[in-house]
PDB file of N, CA and C in Angstrom:
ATOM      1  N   UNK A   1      96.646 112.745  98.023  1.00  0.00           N
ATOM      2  CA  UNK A   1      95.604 113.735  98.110  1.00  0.00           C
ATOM      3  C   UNK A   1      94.943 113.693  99.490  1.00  0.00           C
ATOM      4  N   UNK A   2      94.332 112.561  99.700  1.00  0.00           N
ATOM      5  CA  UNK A   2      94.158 112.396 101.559  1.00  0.00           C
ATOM      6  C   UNK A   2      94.893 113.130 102.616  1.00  0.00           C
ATOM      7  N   UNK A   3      96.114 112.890 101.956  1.00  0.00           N
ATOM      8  CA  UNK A   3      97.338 113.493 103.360  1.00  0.00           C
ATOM      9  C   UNK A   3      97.335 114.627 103.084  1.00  0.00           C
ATOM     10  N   UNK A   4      97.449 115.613 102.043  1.00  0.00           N
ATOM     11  CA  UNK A   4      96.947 116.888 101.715  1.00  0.00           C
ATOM     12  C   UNK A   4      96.081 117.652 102.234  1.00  0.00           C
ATOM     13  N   UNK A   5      94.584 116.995 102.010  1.00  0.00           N
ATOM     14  CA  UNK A   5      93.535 117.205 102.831  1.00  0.00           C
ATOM     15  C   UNK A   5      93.455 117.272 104.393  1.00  0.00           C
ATOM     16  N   UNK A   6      93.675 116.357 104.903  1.00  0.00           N
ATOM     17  CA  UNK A   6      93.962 116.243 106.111  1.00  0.00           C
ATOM     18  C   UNK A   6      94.785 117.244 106.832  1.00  0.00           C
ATOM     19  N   UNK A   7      95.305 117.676 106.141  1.00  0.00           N
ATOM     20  CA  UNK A   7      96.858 118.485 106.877  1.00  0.00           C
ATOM     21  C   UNK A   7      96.481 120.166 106.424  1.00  0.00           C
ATOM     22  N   UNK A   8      94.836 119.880 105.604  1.00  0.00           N
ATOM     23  CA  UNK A   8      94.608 121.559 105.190  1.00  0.00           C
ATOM     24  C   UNK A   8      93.756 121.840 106.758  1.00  0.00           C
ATOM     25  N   UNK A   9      93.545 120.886 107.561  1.00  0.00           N
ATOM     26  CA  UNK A   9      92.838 121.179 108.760  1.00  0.00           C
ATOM     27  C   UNK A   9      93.677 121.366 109.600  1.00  0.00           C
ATOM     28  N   UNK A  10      95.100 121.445 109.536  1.00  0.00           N
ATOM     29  CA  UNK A  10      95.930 121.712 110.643  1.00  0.00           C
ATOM     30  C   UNK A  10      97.103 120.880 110.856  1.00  0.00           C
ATOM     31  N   UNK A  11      97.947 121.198 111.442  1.00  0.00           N
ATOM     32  CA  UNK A  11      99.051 120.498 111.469  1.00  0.00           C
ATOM     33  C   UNK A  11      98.707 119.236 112.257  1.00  0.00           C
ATOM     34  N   UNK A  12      99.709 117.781 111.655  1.00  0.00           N
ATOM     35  CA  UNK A  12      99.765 116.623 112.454  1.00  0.00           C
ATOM     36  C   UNK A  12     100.366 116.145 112.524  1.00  0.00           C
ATOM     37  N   UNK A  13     100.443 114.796 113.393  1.00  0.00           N
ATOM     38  CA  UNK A  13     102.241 113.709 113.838  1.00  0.00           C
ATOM     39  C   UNK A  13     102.023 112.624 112.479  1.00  0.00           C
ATOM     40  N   UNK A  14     102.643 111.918 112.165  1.00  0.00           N
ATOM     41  CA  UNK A  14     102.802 110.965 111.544  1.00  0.00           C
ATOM     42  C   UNK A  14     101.945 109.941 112.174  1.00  0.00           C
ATOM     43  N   UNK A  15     101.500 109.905 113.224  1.00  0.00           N
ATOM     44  CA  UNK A  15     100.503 108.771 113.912  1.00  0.00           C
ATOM     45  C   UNK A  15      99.268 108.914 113.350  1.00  0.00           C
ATOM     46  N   UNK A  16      99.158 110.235 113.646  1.00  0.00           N
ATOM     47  CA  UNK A  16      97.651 110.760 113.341  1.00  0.00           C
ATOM     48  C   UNK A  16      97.186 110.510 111.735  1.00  0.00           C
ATOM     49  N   UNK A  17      98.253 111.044 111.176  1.00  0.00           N
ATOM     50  CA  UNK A  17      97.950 110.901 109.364  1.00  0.00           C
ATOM     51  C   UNK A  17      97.730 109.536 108.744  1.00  0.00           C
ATOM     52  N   UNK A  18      98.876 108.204 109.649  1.00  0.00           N
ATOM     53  CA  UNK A  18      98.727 106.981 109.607  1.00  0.00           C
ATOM     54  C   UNK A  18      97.166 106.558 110.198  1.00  0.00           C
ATOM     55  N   UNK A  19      96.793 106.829 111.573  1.00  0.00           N
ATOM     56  CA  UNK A  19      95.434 106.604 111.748  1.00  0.00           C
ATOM     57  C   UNK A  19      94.297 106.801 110.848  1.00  0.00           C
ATOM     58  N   UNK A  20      94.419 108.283 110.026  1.00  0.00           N
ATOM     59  CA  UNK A  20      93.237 109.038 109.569  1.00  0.00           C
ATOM     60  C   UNK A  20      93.184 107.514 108.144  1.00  0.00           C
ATOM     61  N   UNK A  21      94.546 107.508 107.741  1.00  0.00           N
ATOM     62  CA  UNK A  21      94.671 106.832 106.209  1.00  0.00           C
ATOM     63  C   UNK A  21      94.566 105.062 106.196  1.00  0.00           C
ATOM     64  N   UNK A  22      94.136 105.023 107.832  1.00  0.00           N
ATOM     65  CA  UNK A  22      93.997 103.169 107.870  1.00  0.00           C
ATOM     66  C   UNK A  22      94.986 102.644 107.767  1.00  0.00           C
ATOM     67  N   UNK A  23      96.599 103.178 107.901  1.00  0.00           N
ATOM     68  CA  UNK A  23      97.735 102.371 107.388  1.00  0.00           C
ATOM     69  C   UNK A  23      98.989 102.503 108.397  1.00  0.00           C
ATOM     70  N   UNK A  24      99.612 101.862 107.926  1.00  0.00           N
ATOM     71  CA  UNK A  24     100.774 102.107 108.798  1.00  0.00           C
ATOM     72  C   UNK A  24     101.606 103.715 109.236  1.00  0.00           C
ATOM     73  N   UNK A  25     102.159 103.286 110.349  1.00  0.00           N
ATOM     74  CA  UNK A  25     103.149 105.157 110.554  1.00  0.00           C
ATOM     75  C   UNK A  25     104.732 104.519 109.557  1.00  0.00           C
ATOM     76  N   UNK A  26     104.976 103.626 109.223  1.00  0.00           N
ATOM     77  CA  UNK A  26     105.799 103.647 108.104  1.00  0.00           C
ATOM     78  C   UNK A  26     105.479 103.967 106.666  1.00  0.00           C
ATOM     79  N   UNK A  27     104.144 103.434 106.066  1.00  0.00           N
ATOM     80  CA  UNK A  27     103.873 103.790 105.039  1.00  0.00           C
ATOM     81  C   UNK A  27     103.455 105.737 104.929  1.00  0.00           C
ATOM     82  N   UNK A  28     102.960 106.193 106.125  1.00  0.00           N
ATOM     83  CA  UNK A  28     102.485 107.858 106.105  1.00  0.00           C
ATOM     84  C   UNK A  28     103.810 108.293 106.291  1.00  0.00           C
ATOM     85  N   UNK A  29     104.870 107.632 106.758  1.00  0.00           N
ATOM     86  CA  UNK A  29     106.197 108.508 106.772  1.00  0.00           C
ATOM     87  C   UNK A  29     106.453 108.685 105.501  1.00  0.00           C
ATOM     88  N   UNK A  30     106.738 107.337 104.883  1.00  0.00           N
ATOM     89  CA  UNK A  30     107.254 107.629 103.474  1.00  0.00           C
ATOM     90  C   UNK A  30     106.307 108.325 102.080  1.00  0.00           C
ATOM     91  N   UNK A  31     105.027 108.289 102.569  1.00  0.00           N
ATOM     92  CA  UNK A  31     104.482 109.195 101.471  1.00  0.00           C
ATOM     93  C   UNK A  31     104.228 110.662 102.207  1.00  0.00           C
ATOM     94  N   UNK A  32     104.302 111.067 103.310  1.00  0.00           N
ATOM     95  CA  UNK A  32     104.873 112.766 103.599  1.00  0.00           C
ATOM     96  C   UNK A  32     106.570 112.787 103.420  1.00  0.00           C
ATOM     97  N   UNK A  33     107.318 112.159 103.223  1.00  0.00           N
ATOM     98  CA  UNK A  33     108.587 112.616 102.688  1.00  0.00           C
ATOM     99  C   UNK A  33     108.577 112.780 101.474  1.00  0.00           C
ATOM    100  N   UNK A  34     107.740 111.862 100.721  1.00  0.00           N
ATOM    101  CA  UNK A  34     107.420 112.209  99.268  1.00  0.00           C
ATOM    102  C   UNK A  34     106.804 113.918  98.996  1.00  0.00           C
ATOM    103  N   UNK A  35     106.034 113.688  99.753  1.00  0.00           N
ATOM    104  CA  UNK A  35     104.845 114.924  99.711  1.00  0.00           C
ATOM    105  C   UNK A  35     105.959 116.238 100.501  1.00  0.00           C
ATOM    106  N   UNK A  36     106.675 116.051 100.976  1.00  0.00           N
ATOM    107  CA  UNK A  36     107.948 117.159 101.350  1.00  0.00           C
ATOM    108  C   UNK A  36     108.909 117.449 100.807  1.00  0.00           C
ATOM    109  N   UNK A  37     109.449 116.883  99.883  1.00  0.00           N
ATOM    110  CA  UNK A  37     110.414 116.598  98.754  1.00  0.00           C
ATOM    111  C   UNK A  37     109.941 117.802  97.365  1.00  0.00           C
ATOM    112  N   UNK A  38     108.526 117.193  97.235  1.00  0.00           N
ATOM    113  CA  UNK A  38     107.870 117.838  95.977  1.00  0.00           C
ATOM    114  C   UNK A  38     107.310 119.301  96.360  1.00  0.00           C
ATOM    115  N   UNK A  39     107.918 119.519  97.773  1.00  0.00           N
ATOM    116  CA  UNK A  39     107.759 120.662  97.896  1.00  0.00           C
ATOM    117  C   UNK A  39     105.974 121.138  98.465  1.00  0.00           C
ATOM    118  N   UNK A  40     105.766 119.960  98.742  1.00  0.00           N
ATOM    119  CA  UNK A  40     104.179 120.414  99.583  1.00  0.00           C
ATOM    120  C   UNK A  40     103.843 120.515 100.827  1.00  0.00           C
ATOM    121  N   UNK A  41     104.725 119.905 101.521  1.00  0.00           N
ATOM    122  CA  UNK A  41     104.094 120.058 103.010  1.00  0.00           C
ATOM    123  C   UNK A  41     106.039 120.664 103.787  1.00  0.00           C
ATOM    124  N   UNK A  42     105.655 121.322 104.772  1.00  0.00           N
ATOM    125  CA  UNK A  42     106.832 122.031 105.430  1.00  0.00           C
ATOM    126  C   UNK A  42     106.733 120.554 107.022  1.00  0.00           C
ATOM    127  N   UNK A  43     108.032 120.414 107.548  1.00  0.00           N
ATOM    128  CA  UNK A  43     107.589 119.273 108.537  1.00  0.00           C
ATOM    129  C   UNK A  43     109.033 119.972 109.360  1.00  0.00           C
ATOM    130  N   UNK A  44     108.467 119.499 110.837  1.00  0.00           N
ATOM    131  CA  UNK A  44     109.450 120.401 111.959  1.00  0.00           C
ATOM    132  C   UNK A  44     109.404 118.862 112.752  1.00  0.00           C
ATOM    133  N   UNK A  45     110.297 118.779 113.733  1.00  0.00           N
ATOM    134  CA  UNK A  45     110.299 118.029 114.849  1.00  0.00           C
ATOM    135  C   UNK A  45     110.000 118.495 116.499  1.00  0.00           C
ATOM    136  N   UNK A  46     109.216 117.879 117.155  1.00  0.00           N
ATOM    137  CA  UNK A  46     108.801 117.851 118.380  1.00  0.00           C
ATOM    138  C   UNK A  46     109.178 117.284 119.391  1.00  0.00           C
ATOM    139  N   UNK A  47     109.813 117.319 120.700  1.00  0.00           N
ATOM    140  CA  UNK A  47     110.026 115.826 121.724  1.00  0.00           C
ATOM    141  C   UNK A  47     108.739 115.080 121.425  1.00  0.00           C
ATOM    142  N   UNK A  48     108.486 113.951 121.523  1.00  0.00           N
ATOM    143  CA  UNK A  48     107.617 113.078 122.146  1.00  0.00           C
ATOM    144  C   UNK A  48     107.669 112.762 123.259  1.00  0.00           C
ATOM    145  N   UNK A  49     107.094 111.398 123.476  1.00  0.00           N
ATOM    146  CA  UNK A  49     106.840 110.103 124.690  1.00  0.00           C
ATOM    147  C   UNK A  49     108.410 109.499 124.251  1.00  0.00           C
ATOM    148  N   UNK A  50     108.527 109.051 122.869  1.00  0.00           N
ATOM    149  CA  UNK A  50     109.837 108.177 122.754  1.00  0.00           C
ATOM    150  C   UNK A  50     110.509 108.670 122.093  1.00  0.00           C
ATOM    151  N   UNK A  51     110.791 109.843 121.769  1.00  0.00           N
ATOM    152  CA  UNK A  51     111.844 110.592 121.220  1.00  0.00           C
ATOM    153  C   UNK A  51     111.209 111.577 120.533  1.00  0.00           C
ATOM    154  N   UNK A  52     111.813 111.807 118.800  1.00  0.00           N
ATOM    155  CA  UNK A  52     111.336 113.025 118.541  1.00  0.00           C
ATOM    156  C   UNK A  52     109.836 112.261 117.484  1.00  0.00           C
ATOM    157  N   UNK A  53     109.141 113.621 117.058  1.00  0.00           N
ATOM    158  CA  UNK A  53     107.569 113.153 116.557  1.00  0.00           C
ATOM    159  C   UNK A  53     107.822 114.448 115.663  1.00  0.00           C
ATOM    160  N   UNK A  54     107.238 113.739 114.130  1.00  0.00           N
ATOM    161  CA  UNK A  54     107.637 114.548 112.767  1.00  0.00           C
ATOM    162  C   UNK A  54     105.902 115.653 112.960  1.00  0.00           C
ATOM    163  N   UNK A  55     105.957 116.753 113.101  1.00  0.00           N
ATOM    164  CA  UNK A  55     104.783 117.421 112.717  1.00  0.00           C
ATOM    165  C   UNK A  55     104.722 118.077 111.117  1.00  0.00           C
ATOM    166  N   UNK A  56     103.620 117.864 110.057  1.00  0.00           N
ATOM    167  CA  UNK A  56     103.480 118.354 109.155  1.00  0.00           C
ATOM    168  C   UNK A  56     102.664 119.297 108.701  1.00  0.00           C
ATOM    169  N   UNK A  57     102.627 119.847 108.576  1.00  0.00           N
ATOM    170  CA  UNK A  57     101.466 120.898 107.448  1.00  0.00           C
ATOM    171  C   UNK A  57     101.987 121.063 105.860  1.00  0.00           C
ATOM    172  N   UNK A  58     100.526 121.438 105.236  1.00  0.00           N
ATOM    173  CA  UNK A  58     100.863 121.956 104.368  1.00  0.00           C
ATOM    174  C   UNK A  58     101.620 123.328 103.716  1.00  0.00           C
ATOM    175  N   UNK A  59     101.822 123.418 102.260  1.00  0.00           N
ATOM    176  CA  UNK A  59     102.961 124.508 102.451  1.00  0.00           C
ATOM    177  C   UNK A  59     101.907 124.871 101.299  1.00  0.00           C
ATOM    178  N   UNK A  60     100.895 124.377 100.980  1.00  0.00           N
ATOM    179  CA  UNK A  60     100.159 124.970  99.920  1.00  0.00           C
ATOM    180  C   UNK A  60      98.448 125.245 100.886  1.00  0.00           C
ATOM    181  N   UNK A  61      97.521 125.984  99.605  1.00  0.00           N
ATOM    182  CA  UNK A  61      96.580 125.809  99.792  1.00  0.00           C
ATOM    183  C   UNK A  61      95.572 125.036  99.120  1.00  0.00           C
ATOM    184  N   UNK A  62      95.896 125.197  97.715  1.00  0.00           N
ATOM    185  CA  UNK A  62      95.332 124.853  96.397  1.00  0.00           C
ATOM    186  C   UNK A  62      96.154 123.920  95.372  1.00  0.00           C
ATOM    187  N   UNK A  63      95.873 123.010  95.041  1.00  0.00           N
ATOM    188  CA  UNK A  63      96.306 121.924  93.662  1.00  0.00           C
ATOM    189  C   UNK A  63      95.434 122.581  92.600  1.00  0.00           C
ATOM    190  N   UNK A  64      95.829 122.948  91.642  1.00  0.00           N
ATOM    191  CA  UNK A  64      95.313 122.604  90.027  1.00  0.00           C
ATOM    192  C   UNK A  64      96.314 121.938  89.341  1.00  0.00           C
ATOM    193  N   UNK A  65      95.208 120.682  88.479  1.00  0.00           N
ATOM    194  CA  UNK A  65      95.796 119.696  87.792  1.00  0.00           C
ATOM    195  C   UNK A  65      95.070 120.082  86.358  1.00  0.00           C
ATOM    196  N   UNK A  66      96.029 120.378  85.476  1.00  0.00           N
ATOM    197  CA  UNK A  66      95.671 121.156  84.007  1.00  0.00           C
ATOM    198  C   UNK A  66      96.433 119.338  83.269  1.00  0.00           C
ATOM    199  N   UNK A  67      95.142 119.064  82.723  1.00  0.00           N
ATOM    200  CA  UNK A  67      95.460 117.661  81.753  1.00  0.00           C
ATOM    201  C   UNK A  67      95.716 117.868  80.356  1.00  0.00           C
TER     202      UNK A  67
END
């Protein structure tokens, strides 16, 4: 839900989402591949400094969770 949020303010690198979430850029990789898989966020590649850099956004606007 964090990485969701975050990414409703605009597109970002995997550094940035790792910074915002206090955690590693391995652990924000693997929960935006999750979160890209399930069909929520759209992700393109960029050159970087050291190669390529994953940019994400969301592909939604809105979650409803019906319990």
């Amino acid at each position: 839900m964090k990485i969701l949020k975050l990414l409703l303010q605009g597109e970002k690198d995997v550094t940035r989402v790792a910074r915002h979430l206090g955690g590693t850029e391995a652990n924000a990789s693997a929960q935006i591949k999750i979160l890209q898989e399930a069909g929520l966020l759209a992700c393109r590649y960029e050159p970087g400094q050291h190669g390529l850099r994953k940019i994400s956004r969301t592909k939604i606007k809105r979650i409803t969770i019906d319990l």
